[in-house]
PDB file of N, CA and C in Angstrom:
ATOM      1  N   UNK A   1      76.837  88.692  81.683  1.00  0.00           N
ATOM      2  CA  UNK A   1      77.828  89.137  82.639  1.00  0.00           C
ATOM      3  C   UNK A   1      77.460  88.568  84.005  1.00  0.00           C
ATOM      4  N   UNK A   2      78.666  88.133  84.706  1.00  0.00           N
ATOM      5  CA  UNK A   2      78.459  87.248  85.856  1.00  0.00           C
ATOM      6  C   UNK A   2      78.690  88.562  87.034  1.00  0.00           C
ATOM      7  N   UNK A   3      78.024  88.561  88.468  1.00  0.00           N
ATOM      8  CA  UNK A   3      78.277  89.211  89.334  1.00  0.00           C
ATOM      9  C   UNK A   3      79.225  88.568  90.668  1.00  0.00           C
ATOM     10  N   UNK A   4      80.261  89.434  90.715  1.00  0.00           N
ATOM     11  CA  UNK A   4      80.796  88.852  91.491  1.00  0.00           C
ATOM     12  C   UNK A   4      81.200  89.663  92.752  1.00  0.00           C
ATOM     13  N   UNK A   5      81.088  89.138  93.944  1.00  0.00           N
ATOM     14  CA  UNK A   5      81.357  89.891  94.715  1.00  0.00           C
ATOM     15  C   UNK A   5      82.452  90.962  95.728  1.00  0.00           C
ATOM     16  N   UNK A   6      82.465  91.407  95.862  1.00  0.00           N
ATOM     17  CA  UNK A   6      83.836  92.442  96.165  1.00  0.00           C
ATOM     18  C   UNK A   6      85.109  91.810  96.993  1.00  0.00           C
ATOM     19  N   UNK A   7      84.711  91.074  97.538  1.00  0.00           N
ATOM     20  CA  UNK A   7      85.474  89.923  98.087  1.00  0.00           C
ATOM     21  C   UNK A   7      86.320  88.649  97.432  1.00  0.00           C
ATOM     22  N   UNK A   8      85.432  88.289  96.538  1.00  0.00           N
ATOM     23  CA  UNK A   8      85.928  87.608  95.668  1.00  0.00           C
ATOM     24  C   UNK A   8      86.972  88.066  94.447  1.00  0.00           C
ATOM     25  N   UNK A   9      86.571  89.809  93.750  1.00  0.00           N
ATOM     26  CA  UNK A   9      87.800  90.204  92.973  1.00  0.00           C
ATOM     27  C   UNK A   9      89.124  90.797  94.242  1.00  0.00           C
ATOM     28  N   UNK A  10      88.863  91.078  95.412  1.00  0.00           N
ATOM     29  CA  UNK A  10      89.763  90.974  96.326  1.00  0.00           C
ATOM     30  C   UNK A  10      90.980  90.356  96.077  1.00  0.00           C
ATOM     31  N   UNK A  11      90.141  88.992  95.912  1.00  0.00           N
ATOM     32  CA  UNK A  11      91.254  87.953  96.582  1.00  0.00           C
ATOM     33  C   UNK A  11      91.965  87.381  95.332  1.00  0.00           C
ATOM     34  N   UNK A  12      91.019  87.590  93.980  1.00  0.00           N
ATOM     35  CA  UNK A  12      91.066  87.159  92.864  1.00  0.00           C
ATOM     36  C   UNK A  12      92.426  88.332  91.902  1.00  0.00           C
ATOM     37  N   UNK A  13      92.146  89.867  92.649  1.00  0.00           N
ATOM     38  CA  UNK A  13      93.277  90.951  92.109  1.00  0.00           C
ATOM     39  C   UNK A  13      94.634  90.637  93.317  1.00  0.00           C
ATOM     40  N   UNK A  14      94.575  90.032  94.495  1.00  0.00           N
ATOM     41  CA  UNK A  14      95.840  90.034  95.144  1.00  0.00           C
ATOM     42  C   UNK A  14      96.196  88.881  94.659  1.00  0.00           C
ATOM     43  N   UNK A  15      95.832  87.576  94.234  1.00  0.00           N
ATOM     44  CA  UNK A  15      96.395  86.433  93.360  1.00  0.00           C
ATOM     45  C   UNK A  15      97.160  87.177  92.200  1.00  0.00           C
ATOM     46  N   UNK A  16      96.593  87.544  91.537  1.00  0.00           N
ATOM     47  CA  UNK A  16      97.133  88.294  90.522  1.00  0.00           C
ATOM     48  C   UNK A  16      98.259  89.105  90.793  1.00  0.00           C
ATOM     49  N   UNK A  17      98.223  89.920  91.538  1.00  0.00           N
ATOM     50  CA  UNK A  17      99.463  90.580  92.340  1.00  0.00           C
ATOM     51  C   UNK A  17     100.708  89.696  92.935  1.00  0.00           C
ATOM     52  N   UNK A  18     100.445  89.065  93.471  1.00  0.00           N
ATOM     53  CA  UNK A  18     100.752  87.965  94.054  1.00  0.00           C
ATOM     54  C   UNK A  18     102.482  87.122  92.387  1.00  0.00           C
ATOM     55  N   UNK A  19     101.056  86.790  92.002  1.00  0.00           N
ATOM     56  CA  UNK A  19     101.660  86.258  90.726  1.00  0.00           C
ATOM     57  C   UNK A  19     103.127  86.836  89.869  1.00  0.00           C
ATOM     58  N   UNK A  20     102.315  88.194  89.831  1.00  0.00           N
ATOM     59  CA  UNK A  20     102.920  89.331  88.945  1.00  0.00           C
ATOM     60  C   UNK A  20     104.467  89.731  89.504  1.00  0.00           C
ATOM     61  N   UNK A  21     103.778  89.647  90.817  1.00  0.00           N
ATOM     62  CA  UNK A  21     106.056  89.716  91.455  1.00  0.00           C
ATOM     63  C   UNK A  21     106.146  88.809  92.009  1.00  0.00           C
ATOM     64  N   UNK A  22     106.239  87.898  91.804  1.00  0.00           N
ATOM     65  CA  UNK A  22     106.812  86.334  92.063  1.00  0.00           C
ATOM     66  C   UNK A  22     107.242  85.981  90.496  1.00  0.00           C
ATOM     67  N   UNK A  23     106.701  86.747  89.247  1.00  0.00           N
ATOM     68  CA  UNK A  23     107.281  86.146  88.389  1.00  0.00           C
ATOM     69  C   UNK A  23     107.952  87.402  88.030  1.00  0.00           C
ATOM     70  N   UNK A  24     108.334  88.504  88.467  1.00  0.00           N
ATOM     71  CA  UNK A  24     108.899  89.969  88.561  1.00  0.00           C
ATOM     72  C   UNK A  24     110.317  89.663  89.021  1.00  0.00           C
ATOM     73  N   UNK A  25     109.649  88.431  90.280  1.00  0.00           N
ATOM     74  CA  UNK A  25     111.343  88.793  91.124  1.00  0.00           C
ATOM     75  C   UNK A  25     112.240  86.955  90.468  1.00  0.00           C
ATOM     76  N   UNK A  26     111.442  86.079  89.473  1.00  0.00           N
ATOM     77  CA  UNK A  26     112.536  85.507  88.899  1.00  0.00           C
ATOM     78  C   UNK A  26     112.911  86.145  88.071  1.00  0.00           C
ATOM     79  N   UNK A  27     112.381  86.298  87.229  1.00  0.00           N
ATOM     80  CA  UNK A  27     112.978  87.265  86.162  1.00  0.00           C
ATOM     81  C   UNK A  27     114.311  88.155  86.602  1.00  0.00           C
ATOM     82  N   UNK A  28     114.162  88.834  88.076  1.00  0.00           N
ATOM     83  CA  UNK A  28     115.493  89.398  88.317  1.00  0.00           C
ATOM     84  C   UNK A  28     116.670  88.638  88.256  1.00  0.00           C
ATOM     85  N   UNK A  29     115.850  87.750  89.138  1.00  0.00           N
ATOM     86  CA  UNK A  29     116.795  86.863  89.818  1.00  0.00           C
ATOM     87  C   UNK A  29     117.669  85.936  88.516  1.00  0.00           C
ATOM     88  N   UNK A  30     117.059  86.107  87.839  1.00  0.00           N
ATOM     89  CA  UNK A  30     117.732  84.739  86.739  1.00  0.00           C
ATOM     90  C   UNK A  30     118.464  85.602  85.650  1.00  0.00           C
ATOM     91  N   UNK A  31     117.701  86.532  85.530  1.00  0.00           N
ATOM     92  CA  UNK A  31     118.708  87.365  84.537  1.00  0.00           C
ATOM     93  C   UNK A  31     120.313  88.254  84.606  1.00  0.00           C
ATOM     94  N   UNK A  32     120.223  88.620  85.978  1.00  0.00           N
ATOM     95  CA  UNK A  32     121.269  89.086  86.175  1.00  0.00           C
ATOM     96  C   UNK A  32     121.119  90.821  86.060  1.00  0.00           C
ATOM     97  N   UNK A  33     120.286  91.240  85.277  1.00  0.00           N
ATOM     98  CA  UNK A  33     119.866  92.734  85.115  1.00  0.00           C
ATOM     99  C   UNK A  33     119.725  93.788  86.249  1.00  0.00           C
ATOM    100  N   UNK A  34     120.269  95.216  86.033  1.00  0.00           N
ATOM    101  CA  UNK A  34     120.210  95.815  86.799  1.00  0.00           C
ATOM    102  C   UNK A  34     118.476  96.129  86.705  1.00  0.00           C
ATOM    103  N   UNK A  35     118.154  97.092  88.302  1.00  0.00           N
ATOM    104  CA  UNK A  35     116.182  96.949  88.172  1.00  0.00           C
ATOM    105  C   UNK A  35     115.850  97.994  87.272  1.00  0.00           C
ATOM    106  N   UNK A  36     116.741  98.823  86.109  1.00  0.00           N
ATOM    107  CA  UNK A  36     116.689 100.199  85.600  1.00  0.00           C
ATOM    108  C   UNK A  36     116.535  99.278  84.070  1.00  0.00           C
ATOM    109  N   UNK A  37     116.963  98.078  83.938  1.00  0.00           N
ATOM    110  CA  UNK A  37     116.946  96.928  82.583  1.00  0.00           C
ATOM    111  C   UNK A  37     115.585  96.581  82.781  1.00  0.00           C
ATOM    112  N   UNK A  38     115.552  95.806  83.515  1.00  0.00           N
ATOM    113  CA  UNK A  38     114.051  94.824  83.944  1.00  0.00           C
ATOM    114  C   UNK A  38     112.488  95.454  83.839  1.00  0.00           C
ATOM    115  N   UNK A  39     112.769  96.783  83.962  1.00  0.00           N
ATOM    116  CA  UNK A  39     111.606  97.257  84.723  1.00  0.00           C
ATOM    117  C   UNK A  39     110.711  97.680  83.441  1.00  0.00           C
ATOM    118  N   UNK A  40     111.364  97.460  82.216  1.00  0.00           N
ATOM    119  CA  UNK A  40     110.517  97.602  80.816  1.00  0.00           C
ATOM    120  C   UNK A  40     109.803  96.531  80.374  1.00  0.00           C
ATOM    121  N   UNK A  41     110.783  95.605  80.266  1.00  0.00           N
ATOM    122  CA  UNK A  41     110.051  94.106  79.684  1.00  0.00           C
ATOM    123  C   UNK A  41     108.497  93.883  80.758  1.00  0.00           C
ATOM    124  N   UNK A  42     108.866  94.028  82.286  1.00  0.00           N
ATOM    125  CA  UNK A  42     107.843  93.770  83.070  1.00  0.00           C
ATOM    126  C   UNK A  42     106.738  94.801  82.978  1.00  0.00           C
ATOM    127  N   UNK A  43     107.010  95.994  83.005  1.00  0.00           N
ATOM    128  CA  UNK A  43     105.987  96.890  82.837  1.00  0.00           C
ATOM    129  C   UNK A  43     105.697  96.460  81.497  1.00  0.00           C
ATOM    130  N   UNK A  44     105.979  96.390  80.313  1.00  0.00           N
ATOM    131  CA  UNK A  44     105.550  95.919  78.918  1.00  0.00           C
ATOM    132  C   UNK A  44     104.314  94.799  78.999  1.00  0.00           C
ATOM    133  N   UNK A  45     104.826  93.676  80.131  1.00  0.00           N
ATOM    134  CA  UNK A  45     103.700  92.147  80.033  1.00  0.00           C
ATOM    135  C   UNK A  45     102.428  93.087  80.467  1.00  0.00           C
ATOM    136  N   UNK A  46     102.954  93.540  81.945  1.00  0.00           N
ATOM    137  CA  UNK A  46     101.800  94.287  82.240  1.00  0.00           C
ATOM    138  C   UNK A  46     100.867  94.674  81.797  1.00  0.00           C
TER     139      UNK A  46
END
């Protein structure tokens, strides 16, 4: 197990965040779905 420092999963969990609704808000955007449709499939990848 590697140690990493608190700074580094920081920046490494807001990438991730980051990611997660940027590919949250195509998904809206392309599907057409109301956010009461969407909000399963995305919570599901989750």
């Amino acid at each position: 197990m590697t140690w990493i420092s608190p700074s580094a999963k920081d920046a490494d969990n807001a990438a991730l965040e980051k990611r997660l609704w940027d590919a949250a808000d195509q998904f809206r955007a392309n599907s057409g779905l109301k956010s009461q449709e969407y909000s399963a499939p995305v919570l599901g990848l989750i």
